[in-house]
N, C-alpha and C. Protein backbone atom coordinates (compact mmCIF):
# COMPACT_ATOMS: atom_id res chain seq x y z
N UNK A 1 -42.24 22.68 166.66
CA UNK A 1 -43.28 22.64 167.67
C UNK A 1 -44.62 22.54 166.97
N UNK A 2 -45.70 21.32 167.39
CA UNK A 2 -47.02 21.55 166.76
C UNK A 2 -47.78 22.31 168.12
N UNK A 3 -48.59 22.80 167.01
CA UNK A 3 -50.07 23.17 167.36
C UNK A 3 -51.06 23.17 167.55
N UNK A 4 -51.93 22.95 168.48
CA UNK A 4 -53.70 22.75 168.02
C UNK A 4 -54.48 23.44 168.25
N UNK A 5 -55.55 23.49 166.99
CA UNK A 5 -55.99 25.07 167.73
C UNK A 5 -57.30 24.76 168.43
N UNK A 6 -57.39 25.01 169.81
CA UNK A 6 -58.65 25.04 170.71
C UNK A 6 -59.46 25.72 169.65
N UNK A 7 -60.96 25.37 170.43
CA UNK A 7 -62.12 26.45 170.06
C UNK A 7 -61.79 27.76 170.27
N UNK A 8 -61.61 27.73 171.23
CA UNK A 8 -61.85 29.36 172.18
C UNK A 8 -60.16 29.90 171.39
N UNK A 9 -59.52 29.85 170.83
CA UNK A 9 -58.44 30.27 170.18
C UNK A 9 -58.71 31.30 168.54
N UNK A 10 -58.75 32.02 169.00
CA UNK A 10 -58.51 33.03 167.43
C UNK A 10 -57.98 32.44 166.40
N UNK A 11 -57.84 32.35 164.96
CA UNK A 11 -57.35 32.46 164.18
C UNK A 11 -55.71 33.11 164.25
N UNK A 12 -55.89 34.51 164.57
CA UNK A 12 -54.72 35.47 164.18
C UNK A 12 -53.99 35.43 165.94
N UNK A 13 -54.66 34.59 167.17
CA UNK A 13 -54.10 34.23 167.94
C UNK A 13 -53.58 33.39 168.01
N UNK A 14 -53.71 32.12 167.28
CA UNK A 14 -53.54 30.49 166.90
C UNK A 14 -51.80 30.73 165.89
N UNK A 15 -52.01 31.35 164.80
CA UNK A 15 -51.08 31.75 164.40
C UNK A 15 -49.82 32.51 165.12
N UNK A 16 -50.07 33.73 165.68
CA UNK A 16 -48.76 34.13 166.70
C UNK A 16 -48.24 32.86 167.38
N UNK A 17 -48.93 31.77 167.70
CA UNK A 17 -48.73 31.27 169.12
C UNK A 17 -47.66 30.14 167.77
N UNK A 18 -47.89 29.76 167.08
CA UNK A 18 -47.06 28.93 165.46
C UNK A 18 -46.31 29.88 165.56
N UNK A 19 -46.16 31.13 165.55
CA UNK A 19 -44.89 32.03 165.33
C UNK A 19 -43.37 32.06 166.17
N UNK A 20 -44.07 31.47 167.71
CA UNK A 20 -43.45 31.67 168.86
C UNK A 20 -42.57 30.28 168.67
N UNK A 21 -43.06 29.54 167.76
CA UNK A 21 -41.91 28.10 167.62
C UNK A 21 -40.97 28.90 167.10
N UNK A 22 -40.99 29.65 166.32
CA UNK A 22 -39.37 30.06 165.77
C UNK A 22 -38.57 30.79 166.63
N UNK A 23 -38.66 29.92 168.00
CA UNK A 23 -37.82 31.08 169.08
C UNK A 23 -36.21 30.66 168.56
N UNK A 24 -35.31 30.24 167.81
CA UNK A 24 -33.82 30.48 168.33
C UNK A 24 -33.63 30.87 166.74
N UNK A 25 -34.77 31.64 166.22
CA UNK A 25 -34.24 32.46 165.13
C UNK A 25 -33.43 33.57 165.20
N UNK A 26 -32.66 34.08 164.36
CA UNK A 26 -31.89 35.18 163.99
C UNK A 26 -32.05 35.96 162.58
N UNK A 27 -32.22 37.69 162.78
CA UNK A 27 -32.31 37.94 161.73
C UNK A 27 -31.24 38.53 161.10
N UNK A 28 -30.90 38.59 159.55
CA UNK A 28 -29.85 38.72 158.63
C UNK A 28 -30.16 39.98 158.12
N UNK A 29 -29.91 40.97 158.42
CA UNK A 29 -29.72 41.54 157.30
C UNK A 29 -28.89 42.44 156.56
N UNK A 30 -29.15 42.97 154.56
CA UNK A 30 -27.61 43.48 154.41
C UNK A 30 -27.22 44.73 155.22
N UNK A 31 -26.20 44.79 155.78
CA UNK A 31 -25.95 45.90 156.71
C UNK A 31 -25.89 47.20 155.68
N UNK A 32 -26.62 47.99 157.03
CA UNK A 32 -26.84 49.36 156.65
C UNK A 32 -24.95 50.67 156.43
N UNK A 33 -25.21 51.16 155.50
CA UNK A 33 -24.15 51.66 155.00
C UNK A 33 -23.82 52.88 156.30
N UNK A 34 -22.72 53.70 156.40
CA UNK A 34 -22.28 54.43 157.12
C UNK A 34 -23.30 55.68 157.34
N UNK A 35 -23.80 56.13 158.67
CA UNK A 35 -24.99 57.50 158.96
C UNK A 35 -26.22 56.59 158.37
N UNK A 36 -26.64 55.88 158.35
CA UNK A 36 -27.51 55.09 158.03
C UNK A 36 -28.03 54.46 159.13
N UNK A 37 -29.55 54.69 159.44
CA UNK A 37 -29.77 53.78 160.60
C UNK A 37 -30.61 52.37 160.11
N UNK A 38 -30.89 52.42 158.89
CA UNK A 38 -31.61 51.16 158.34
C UNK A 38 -31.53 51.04 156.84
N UNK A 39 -31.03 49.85 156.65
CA UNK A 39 -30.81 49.34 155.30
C UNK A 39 -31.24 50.17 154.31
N UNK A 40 -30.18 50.65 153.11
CA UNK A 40 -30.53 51.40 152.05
C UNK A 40 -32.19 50.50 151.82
N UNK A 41 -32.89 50.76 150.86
CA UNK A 41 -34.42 50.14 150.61
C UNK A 41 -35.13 49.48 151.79
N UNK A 42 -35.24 49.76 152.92
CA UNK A 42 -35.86 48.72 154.00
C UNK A 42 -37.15 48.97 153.72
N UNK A 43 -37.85 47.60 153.47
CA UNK A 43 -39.15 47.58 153.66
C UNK A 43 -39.82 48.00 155.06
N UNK A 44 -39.00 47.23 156.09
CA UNK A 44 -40.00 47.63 157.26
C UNK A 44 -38.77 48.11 158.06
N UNK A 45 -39.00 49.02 159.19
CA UNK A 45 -38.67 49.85 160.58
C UNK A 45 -38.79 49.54 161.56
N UNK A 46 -37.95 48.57 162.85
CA UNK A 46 -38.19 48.73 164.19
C UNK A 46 -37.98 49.39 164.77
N UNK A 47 -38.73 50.35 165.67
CA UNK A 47 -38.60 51.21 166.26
C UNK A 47 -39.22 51.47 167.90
N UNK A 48 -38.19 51.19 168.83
CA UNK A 48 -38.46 50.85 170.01
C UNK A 48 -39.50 49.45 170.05
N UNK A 49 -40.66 49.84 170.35
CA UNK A 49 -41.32 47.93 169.99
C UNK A 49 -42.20 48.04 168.75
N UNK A 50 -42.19 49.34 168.17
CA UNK A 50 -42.94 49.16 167.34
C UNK A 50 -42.50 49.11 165.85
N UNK A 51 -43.28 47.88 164.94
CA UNK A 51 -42.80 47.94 163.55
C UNK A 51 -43.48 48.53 162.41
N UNK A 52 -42.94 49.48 161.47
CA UNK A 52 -43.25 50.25 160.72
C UNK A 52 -42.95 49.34 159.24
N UNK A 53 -43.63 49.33 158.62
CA UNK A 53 -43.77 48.98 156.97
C UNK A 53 -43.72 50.60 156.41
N UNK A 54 -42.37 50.44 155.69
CA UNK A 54 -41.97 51.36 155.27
C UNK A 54 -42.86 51.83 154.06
N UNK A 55 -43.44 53.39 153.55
CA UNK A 55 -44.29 53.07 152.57
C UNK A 55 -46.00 53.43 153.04
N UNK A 56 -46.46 52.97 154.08
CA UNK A 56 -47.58 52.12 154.83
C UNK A 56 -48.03 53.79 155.12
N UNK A 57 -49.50 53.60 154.19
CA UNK A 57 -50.31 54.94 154.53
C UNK A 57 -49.54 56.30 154.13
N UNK A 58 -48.86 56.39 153.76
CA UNK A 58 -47.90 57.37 153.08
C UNK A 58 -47.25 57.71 151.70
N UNK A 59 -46.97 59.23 150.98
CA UNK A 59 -46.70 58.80 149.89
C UNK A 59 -45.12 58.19 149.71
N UNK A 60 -44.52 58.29 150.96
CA UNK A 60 -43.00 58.17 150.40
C UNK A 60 -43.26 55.94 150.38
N UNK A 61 -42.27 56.36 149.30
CA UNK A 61 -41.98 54.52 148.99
C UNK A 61 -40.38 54.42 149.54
N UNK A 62 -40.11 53.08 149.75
CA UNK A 62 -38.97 52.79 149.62
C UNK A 62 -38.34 52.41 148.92
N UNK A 63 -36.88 52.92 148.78
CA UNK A 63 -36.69 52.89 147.25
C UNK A 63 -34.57 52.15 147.97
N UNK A 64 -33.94 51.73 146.62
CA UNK A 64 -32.75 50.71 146.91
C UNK A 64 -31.62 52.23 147.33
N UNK A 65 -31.70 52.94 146.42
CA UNK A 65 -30.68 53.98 146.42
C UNK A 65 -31.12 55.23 147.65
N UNK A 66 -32.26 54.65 148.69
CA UNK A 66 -32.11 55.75 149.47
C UNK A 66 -32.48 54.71 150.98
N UNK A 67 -31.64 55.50 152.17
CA UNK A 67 -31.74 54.64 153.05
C UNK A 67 -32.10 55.70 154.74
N UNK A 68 -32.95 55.29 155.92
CA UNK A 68 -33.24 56.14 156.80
C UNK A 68 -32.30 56.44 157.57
N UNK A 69 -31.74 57.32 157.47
CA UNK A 69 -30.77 58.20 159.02
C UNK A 69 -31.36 58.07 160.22
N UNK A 70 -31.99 59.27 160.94
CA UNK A 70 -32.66 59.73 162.17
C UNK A 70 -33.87 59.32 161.81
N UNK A 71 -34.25 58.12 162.76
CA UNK A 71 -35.83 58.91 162.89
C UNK A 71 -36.31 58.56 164.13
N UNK A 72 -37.94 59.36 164.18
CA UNK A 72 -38.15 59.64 165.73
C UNK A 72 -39.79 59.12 164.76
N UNK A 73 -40.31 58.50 166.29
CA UNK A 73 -42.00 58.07 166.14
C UNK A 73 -42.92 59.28 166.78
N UNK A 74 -43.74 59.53 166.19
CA UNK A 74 -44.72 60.89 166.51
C UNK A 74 -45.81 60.25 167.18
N UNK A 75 -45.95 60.25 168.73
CA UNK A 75 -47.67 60.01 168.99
C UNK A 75 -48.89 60.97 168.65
N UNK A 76 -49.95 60.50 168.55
CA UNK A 76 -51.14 61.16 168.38
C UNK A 76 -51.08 62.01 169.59
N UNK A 77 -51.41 63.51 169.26
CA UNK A 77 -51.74 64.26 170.32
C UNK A 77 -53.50 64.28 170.66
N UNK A 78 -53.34 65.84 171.00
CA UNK A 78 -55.32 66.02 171.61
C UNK A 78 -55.68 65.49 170.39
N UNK A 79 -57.12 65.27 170.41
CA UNK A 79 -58.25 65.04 169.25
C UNK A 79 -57.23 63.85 168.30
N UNK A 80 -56.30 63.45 168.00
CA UNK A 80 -55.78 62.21 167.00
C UNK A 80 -54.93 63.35 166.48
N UNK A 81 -54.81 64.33 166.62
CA UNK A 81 -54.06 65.23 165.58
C UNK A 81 -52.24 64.92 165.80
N UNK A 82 -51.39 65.06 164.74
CA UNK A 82 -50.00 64.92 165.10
C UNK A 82 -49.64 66.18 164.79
N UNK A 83 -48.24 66.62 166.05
CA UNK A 83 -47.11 67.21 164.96
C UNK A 83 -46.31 66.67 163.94
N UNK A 84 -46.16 68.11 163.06
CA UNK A 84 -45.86 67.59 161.51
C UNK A 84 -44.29 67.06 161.81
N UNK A 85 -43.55 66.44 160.88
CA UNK A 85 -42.56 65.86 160.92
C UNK A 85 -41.18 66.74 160.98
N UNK A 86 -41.71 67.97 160.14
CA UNK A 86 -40.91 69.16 160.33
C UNK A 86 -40.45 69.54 161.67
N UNK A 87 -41.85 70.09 162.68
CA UNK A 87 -41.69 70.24 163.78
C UNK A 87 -41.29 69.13 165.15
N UNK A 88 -40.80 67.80 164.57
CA UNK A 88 -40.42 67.12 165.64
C UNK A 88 -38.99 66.70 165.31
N UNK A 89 -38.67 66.38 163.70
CA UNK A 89 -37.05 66.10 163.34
C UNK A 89 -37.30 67.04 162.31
N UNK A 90 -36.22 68.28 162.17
CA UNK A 90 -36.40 68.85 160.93
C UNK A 90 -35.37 67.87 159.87
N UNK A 91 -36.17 68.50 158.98
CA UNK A 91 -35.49 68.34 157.50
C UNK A 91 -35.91 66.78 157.28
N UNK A 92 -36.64 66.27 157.91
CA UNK A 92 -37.40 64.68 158.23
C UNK A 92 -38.52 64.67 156.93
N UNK A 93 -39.03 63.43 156.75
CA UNK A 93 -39.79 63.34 156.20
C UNK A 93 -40.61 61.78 156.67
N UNK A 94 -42.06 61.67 156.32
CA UNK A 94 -43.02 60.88 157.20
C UNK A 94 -42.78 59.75 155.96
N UNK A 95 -42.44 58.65 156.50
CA UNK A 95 -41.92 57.39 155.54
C UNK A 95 -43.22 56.45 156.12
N UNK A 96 -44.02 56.26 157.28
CA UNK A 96 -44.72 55.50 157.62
C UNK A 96 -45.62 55.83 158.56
N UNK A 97 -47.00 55.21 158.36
CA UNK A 97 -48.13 54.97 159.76
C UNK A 97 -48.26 53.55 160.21
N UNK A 98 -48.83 53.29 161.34
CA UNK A 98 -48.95 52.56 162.11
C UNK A 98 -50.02 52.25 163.03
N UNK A 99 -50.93 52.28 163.56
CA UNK A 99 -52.07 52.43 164.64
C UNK A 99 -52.14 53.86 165.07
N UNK A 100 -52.07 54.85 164.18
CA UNK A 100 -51.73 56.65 164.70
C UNK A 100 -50.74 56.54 165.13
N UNK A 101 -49.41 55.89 164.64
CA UNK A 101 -48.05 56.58 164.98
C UNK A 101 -47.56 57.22 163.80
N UNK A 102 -46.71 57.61 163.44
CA UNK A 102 -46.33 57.71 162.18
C UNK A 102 -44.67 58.11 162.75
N UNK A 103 -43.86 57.26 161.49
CA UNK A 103 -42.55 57.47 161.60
C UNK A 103 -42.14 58.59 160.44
N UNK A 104 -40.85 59.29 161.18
CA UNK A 104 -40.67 60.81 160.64
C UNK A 104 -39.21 60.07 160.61
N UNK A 105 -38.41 60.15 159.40
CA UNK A 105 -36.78 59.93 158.75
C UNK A 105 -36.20 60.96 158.39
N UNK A 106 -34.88 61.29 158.68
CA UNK A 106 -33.97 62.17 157.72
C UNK A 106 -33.49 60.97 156.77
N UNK A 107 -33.97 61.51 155.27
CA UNK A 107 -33.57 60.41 154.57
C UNK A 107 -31.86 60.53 153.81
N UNK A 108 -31.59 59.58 153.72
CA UNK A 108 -29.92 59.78 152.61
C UNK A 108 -29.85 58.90 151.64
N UNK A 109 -29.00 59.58 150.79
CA UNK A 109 -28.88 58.63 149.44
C UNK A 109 -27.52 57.91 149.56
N UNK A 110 -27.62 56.59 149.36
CA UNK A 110 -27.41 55.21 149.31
C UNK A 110 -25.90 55.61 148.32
N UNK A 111 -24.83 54.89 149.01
CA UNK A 111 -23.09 55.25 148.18
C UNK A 111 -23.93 53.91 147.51
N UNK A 112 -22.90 54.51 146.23
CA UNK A 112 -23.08 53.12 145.36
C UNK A 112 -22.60 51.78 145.85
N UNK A 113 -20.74 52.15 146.77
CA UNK A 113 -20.58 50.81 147.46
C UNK A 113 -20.18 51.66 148.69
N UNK A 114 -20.64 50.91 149.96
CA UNK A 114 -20.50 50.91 151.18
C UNK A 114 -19.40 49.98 151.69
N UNK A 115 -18.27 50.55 152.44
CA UNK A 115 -17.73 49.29 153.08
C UNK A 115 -17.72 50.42 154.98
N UNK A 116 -17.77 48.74 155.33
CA UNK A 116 -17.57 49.43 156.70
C UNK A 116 -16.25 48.39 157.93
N UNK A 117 -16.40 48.94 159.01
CA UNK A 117 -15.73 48.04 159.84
C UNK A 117 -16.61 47.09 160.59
N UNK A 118 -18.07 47.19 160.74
CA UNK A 118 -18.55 46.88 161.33
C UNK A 118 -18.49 44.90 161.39
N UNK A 119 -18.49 43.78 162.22
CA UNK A 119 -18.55 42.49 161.64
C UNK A 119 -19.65 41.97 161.13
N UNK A 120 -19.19 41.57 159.49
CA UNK A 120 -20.53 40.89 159.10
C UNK A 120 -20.10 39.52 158.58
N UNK A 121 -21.18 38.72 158.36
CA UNK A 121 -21.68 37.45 157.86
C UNK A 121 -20.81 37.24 156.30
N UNK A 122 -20.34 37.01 155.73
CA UNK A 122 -20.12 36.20 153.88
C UNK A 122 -20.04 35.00 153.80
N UNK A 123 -19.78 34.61 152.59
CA UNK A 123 -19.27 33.40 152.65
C UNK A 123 -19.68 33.27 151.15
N UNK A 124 -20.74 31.73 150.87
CA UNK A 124 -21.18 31.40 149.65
C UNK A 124 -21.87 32.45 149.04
N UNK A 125 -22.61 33.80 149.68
CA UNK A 125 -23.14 34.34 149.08
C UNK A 125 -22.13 35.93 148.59
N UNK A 126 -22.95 36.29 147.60
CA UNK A 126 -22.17 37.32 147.23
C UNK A 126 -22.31 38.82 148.09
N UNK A 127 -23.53 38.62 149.19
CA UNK A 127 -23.79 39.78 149.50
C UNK A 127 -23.34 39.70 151.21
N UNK A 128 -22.79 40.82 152.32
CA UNK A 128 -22.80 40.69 153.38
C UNK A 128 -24.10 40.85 154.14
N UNK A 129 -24.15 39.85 155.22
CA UNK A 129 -25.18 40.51 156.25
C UNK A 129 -24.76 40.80 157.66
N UNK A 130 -25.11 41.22 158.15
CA UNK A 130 -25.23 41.60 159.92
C UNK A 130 -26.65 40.88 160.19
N UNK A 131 -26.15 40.77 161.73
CA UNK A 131 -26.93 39.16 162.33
C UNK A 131 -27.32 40.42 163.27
N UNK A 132 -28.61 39.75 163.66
CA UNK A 132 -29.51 40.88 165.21
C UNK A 132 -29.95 39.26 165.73
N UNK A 133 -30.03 39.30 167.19
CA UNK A 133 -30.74 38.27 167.94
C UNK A 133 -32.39 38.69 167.47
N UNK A 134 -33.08 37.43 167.61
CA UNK A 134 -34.44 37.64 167.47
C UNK A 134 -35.06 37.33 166.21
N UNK A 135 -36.14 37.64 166.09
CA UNK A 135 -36.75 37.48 164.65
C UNK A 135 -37.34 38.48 163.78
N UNK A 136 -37.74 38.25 162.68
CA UNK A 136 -38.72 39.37 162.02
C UNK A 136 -39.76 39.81 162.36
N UNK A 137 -40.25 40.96 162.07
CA UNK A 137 -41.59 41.19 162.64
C UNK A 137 -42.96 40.60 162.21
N UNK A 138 -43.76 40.00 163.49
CA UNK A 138 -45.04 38.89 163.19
C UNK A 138 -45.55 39.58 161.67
N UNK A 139 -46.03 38.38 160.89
CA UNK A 139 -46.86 38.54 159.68
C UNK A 139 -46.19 39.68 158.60
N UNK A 140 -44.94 40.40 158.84
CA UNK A 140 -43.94 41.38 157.97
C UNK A 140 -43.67 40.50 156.89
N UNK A 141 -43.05 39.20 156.81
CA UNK A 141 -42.19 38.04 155.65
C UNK A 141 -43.57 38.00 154.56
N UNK A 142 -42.72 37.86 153.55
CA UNK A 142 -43.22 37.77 151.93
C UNK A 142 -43.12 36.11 151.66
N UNK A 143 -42.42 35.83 151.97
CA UNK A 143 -41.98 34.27 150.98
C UNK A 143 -41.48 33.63 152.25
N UNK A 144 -41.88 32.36 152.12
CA UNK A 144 -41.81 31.32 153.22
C UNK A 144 -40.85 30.04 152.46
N UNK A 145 -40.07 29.15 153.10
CA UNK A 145 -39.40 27.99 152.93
C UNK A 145 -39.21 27.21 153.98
N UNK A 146 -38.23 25.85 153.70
CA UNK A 146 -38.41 24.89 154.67
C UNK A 146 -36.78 25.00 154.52
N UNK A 147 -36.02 25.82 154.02
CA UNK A 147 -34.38 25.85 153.68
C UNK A 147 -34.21 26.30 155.42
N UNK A 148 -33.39 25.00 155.97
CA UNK A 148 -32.98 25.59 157.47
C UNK A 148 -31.52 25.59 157.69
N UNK A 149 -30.79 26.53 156.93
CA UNK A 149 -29.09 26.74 157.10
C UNK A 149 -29.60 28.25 156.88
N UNK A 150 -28.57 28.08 157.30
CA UNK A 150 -27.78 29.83 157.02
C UNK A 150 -27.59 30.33 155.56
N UNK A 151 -26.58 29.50 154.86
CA UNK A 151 -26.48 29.44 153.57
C UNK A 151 -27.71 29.42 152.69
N UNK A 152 -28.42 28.37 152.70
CA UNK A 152 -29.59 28.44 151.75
C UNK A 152 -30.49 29.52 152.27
N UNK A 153 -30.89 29.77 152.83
CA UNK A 153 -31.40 30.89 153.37
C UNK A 153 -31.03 31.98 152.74
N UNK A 154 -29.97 32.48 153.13
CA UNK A 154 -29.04 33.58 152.43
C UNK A 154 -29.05 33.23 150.58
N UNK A 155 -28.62 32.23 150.34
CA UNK A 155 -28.71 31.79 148.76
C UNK A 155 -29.68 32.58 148.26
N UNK A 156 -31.07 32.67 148.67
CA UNK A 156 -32.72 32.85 148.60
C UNK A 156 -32.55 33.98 148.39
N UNK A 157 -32.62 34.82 149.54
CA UNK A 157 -32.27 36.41 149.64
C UNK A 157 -31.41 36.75 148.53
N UNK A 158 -30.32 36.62 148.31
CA UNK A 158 -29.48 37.56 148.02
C UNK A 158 -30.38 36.94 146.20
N UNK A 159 -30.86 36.25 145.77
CA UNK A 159 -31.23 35.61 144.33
C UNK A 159 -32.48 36.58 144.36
N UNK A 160 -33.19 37.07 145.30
CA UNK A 160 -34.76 37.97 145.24
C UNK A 160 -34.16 39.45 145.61
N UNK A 161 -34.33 40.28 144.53
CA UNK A 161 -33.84 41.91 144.68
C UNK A 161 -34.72 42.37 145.39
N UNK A 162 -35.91 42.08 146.21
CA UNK A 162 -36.89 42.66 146.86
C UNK A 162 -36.44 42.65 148.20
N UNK A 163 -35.97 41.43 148.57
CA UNK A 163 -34.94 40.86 149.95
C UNK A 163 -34.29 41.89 150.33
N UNK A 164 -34.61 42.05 151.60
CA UNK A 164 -33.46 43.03 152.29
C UNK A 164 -33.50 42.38 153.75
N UNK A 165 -34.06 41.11 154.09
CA UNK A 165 -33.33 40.56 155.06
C UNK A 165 -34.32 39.05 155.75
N UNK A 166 -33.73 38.75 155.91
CA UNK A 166 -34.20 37.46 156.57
C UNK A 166 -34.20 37.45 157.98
N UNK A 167 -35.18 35.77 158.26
CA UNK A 167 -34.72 34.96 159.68
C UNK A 167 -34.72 33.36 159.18
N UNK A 168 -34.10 32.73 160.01
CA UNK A 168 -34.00 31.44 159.83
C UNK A 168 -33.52 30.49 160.82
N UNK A 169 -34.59 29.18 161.53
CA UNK A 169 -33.97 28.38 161.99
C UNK A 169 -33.74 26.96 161.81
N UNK A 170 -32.40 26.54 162.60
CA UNK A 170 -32.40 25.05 161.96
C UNK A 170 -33.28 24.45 162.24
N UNK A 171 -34.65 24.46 163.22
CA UNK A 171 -35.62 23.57 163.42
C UNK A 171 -36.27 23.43 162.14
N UNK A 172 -37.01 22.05 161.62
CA UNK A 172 -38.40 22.05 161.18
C UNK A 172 -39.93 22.85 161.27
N UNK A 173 -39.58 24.11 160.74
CA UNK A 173 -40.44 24.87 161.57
C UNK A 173 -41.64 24.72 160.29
N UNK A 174 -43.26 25.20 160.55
CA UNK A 174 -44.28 25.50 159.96
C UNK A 174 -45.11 26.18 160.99
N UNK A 175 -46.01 26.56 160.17
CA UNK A 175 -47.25 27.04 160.22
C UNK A 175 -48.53 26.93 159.87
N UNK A 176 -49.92 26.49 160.19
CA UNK A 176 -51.16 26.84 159.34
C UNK A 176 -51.18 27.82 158.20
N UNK A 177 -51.52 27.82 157.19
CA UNK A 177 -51.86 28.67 156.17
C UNK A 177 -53.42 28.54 155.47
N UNK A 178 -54.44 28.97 156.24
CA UNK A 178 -55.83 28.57 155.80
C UNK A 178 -56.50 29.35 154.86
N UNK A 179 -56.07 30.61 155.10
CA UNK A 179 -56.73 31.56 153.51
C UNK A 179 -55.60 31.68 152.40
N UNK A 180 -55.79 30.42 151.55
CA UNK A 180 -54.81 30.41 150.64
C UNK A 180 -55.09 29.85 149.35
N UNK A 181 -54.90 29.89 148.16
CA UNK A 181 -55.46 28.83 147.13
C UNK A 181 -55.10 27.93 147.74
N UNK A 182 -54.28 27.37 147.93
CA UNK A 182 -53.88 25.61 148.67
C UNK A 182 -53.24 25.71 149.79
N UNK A 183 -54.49 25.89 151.23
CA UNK A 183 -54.81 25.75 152.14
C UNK A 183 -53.27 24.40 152.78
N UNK A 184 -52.78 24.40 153.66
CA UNK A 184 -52.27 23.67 154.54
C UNK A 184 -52.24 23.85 156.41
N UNK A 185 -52.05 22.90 156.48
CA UNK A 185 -51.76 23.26 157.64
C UNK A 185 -50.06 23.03 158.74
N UNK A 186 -49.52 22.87 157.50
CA UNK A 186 -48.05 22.31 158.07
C UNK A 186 -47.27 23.44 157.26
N UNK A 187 -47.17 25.07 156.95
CA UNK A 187 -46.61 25.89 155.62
C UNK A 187 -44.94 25.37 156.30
N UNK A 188 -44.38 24.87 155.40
CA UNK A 188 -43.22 25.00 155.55
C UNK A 188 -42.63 26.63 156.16
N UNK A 189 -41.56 26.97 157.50
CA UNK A 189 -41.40 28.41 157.34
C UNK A 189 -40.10 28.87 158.29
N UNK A 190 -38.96 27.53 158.20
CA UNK A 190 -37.58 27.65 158.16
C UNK A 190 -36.93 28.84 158.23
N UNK A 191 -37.35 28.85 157.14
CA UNK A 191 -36.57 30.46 156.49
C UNK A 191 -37.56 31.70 156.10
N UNK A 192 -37.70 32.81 156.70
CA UNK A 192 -38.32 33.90 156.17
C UNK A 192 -37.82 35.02 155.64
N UNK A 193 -38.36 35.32 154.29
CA UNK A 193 -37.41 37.00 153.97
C UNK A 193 -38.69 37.95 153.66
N UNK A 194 -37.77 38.97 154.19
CA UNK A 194 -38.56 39.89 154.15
C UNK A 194 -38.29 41.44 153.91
N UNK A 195 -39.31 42.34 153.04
CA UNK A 195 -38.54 43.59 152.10
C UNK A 195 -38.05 44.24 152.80
């Protein structure tokens, strides 16, 4: 789908609206191991509609050998103040902020190998994924391509140890990319992965 961007159109509105071409994407990713509610190392957290960058305003990082159990989102109470993470999930710990949300995890450490029953994705690649309808979260993806299979896609990911999951569709998809050393306006963006 192209784009043009009116006057009266934002920048960072012009872009979402380039985002919304990747409607019959699907995202990949490696499935989360058993009591695990999100991928051992997940960069980012959906949580009800909101997405958390794991890490984000906080000291905990995400790390490969540890992955989130429970977690619950804390709103801002009176004055902006929150309850602590203790007092809303015990034994939790605050993995992320957000616009004054902050996400609270019981965290677990990552089996060296996970197998489960659950159905997942293989094939050419060496690693499994689990498929979710939908896409990644706006402006979340690291690395962009024009690879529109499944396979190459996956090829990508599973070759970048930072990867912990993709989207990808068979359309010709792009985007504007204007604050960039080399500015385009067609970014190749097929395939997205993201930490």
């Amino acid at each position: 789908m192209m784009f043009s961007k009116p006057s009266a159109m934002t920048l960072a509105a012009w872009a979402a609206a380039a985002l919304q071409g990747v409607s019959a994407a699907r995202v990949y990713t490696h499935q989360a191991p058993a009591g695990c509610e999100f991928v051992c190392g997940a960069g980012f957290a959906v949580v009800g509609n909101i997405t958390f960058n794991i890490g984000e305003a906080v000291d905990f990082k995400a790390s490969d050998d540890v992955c989130l159990a429970t977690c619950e989102v804390v709103m801002p109470g009176s004055f902006g103040f929150h309850k602590s993470c203790q007092d809303v999930l015990p034994g939790s710990t605050k993995v992320s902020k957000n616009a004054g949300k902050k996400l609270c995890c019981i965290t677990r450490t990552c089996p060296t190998t996970a197998t489960t029953s659950t159905p997942a994705v293989s094939g050419m690649t060496g690693k499994d994924f689990t498929c979710e309808d939908g896409q990644g979260p706006a402006f979340a993806s690291y690395r962009h391509t024009g690879d529109n299979s499944f396979e190459a896609c996956a090829a990508l990911c599973d070759e970048d140890s930072e990867c912990k999951s993709f989207d990808f569709t068979e359309a010709n998809s792009s985007h504007p990319e204007l604050l960039s050393l080399t500015p385009t306006l067609q970014k190749k963006d097929s395939c997205r992965l993201y930490k």
